[in-house]
N, C-alpha and C. Protein backbone atom coordinates (compact mmCIF):
# COMPACT_ATOMS: atom_id res chain seq x y z
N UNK A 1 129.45 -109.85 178.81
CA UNK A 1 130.20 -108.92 178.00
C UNK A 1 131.69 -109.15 178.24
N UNK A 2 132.17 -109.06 177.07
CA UNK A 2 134.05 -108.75 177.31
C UNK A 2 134.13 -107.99 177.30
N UNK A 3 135.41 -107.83 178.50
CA UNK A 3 135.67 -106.29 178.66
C UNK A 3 137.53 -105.92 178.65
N UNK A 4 137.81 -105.31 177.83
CA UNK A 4 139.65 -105.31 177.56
C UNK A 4 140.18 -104.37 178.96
N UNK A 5 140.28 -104.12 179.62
CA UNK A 5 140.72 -103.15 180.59
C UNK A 5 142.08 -102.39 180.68
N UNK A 6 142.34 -102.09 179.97
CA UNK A 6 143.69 -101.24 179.83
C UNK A 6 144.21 -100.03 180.99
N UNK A 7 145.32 -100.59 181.75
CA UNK A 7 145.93 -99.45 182.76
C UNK A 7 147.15 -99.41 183.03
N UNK A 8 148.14 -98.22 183.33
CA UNK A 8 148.93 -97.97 183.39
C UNK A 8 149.76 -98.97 184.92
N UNK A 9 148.31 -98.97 185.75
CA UNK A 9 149.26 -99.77 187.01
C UNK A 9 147.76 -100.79 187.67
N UNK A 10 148.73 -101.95 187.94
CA UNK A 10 147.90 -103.07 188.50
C UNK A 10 148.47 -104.02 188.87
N UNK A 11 148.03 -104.46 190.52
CA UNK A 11 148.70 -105.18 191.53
C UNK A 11 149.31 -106.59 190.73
N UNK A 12 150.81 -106.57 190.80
CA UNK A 12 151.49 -105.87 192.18
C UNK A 12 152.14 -104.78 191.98
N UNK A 13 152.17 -104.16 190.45
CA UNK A 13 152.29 -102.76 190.04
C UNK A 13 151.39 -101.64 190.47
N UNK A 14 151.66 -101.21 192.00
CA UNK A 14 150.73 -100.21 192.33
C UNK A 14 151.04 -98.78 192.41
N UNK A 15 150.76 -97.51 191.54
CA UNK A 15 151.25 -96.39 191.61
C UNK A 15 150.17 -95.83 192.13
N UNK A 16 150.52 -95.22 193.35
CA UNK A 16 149.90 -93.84 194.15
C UNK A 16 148.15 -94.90 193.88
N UNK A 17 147.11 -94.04 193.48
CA UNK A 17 145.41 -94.69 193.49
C UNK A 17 145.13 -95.09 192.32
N UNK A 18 146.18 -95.39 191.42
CA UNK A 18 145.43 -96.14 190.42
C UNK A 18 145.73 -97.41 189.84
N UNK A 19 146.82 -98.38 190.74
CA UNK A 19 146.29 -99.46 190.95
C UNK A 19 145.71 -100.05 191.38
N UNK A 20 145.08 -98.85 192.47
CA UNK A 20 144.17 -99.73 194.03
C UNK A 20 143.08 -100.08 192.93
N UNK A 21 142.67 -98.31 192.40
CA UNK A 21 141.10 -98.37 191.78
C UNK A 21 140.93 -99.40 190.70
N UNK A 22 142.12 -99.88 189.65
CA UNK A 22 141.88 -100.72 188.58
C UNK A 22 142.02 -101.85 189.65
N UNK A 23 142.10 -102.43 190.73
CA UNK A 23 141.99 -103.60 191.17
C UNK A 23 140.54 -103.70 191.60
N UNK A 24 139.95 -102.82 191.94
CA UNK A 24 138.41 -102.68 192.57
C UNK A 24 137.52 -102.22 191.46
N UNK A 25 137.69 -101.82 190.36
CA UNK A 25 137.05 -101.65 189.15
C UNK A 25 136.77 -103.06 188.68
N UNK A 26 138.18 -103.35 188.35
CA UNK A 26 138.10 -105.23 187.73
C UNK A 26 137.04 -106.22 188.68
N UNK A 27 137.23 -105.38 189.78
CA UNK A 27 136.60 -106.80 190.80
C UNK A 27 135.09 -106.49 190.87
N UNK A 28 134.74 -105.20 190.94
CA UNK A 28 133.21 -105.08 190.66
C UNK A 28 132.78 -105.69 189.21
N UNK A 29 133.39 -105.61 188.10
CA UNK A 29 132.77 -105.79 186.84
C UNK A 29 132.69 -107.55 186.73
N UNK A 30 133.80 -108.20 187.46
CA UNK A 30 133.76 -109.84 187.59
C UNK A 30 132.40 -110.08 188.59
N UNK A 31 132.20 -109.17 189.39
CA UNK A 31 130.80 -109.61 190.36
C UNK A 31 129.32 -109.38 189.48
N UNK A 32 129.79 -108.67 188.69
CA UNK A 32 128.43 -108.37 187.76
C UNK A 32 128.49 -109.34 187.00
N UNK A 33 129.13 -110.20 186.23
CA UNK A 33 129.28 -111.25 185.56
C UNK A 33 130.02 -111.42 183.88
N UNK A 34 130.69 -109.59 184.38
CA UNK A 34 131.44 -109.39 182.89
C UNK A 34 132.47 -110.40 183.02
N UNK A 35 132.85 -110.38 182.02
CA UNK A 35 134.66 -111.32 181.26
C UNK A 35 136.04 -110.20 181.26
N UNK A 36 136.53 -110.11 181.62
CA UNK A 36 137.41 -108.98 181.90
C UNK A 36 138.65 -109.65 181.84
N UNK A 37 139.66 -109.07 181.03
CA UNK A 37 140.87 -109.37 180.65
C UNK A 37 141.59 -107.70 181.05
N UNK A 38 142.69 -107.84 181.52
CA UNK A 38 143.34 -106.42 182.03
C UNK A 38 144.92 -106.63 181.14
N UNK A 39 145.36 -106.09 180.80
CA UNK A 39 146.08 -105.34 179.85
C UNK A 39 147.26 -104.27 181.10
N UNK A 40 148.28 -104.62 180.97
CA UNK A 40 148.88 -103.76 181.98
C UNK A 40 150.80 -103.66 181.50
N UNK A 41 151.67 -102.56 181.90
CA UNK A 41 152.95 -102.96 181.38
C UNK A 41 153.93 -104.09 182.47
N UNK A 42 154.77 -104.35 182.08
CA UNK A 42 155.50 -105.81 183.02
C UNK A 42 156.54 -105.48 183.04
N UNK A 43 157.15 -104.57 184.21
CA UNK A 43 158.22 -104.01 184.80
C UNK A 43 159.14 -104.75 185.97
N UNK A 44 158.35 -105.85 186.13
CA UNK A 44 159.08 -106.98 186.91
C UNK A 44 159.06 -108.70 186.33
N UNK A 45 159.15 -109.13 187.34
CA UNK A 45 159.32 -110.99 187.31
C UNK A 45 157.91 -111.75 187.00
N UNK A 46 156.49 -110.84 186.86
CA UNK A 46 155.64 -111.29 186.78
C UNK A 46 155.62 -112.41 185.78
N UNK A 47 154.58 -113.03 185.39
CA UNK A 47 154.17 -113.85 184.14
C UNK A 47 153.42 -113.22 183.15
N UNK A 48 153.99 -113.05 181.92
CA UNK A 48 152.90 -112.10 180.86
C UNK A 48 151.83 -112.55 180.59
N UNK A 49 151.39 -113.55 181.25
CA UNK A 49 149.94 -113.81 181.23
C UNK A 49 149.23 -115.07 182.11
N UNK A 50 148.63 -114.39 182.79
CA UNK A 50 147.88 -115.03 183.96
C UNK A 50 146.76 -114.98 184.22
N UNK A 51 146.06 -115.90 185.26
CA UNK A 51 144.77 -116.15 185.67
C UNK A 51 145.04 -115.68 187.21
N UNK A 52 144.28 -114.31 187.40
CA UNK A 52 144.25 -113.67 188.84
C UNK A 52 143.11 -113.43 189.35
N UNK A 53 142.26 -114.11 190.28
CA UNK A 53 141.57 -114.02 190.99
C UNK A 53 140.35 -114.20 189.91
N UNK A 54 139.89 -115.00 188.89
CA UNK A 54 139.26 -114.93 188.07
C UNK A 54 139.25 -114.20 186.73
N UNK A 55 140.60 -113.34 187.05
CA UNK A 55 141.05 -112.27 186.07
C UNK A 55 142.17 -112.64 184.76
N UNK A 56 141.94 -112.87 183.73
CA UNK A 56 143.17 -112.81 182.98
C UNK A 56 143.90 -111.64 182.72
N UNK A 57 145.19 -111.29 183.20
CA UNK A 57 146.38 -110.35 183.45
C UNK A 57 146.81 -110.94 182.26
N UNK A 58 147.16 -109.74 181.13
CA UNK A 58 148.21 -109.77 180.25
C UNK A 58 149.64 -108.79 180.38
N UNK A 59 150.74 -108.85 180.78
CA UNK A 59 151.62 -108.23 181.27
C UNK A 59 152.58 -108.09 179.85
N UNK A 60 152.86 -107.70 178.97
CA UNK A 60 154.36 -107.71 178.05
C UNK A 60 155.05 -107.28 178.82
N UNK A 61 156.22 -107.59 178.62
CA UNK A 61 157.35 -107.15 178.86
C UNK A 61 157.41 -105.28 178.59
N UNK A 62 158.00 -104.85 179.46
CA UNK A 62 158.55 -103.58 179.18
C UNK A 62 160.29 -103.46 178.91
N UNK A 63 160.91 -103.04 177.55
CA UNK A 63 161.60 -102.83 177.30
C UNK A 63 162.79 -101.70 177.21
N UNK A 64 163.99 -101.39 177.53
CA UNK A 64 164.69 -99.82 178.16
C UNK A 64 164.71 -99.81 176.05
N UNK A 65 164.44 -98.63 175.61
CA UNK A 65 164.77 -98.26 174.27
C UNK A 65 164.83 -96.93 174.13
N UNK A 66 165.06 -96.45 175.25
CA UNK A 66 165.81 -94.87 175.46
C UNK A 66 167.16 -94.88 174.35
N UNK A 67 167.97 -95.64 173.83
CA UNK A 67 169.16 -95.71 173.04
C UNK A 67 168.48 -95.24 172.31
N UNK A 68 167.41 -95.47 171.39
CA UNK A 68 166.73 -94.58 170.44
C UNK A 68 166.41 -92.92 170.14
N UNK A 69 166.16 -92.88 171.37
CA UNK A 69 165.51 -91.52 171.38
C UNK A 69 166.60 -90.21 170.72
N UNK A 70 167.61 -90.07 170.70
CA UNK A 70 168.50 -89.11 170.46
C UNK A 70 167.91 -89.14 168.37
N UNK A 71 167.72 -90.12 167.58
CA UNK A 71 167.24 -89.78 166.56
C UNK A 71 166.19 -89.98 166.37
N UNK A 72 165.17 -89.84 166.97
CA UNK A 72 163.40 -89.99 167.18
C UNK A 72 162.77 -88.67 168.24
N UNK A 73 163.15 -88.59 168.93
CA UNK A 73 162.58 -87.38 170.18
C UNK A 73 163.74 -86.29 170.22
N UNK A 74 163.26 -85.09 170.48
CA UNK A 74 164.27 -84.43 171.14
C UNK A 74 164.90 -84.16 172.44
N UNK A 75 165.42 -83.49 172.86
CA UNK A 75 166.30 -83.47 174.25
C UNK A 75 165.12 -83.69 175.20
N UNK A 76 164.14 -81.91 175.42
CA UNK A 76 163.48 -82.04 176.59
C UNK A 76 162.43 -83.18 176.27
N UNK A 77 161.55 -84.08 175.75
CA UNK A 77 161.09 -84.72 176.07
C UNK A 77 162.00 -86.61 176.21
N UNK A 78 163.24 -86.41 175.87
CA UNK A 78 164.25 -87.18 176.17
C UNK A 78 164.08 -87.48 177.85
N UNK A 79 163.88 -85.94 178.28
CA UNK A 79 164.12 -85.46 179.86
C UNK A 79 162.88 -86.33 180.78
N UNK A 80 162.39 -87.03 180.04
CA UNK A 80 161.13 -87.66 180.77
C UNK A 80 161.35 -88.44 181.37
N UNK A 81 162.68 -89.30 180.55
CA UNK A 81 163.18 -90.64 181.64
C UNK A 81 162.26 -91.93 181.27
N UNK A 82 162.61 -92.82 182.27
CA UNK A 82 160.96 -93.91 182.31
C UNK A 82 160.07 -94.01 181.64
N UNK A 83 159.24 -92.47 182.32
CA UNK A 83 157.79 -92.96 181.63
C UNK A 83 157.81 -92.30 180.33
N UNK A 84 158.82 -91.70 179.80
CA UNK A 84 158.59 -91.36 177.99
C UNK A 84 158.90 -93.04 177.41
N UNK A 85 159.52 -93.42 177.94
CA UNK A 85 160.40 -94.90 177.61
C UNK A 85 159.00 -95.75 177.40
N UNK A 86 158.10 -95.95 178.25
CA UNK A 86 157.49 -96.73 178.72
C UNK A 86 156.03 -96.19 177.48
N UNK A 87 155.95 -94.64 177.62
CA UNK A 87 155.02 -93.92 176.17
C UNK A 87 155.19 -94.58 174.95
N UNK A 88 156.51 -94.26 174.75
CA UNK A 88 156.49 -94.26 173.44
C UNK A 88 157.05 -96.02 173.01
N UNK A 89 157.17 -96.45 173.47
CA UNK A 89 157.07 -98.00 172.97
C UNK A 89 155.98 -98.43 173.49
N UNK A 90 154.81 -98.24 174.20
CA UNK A 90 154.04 -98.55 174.03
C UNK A 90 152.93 -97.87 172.33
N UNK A 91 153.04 -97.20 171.98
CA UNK A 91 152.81 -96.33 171.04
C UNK A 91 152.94 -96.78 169.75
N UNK A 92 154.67 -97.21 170.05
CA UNK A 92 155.16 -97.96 168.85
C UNK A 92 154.85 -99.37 168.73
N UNK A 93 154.06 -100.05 169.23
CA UNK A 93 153.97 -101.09 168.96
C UNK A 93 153.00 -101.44 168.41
């Protein structure tokens, strides 16, 4: 089976337990003999697309497009910072 795996964080993007768990999720489903491609955002120097540990990592780029927000969002969810940044262009794309 293919399997798309979509997550917010995955090594070497690790936030708080849920990059540990999407690293040990991916790795049980490769021992079962699924096809697993992971889907993740690319907030550093990584490569947007790689072969990890049997895993294909797709990383895009994450882009700052907060300049937008003043005619698209309003103030308080302006107030989010980052991860509205990181929402809503993922959203928009």
């Amino acid at each position: 089976m293919r399997i798309a795996f979509l997550t917010w964080a995955y090594p070497p993007n690790v936030v708080v337990g849920l990059g540990v768990y999407s690293q040990y999720a991916v790795r049980e489903l490769v021992k079962l003999g699924q096809d697993v491609t992971v889907f993740t955002p690319n907030h550093g120097p990584q490569p947007e697309d790689a072969i990890e540990n049997c895993v294909r990592v797709i990383r895009p780029r994450v882009y700052d497009i907060s300049g937008s927000f003043p005619g698209v969002v309003n103030a308080q969810l302006q107030q989010w910072d980052v991860s509205f940044n990181d929402l809503y262009l993922s959203n928009l794309l």
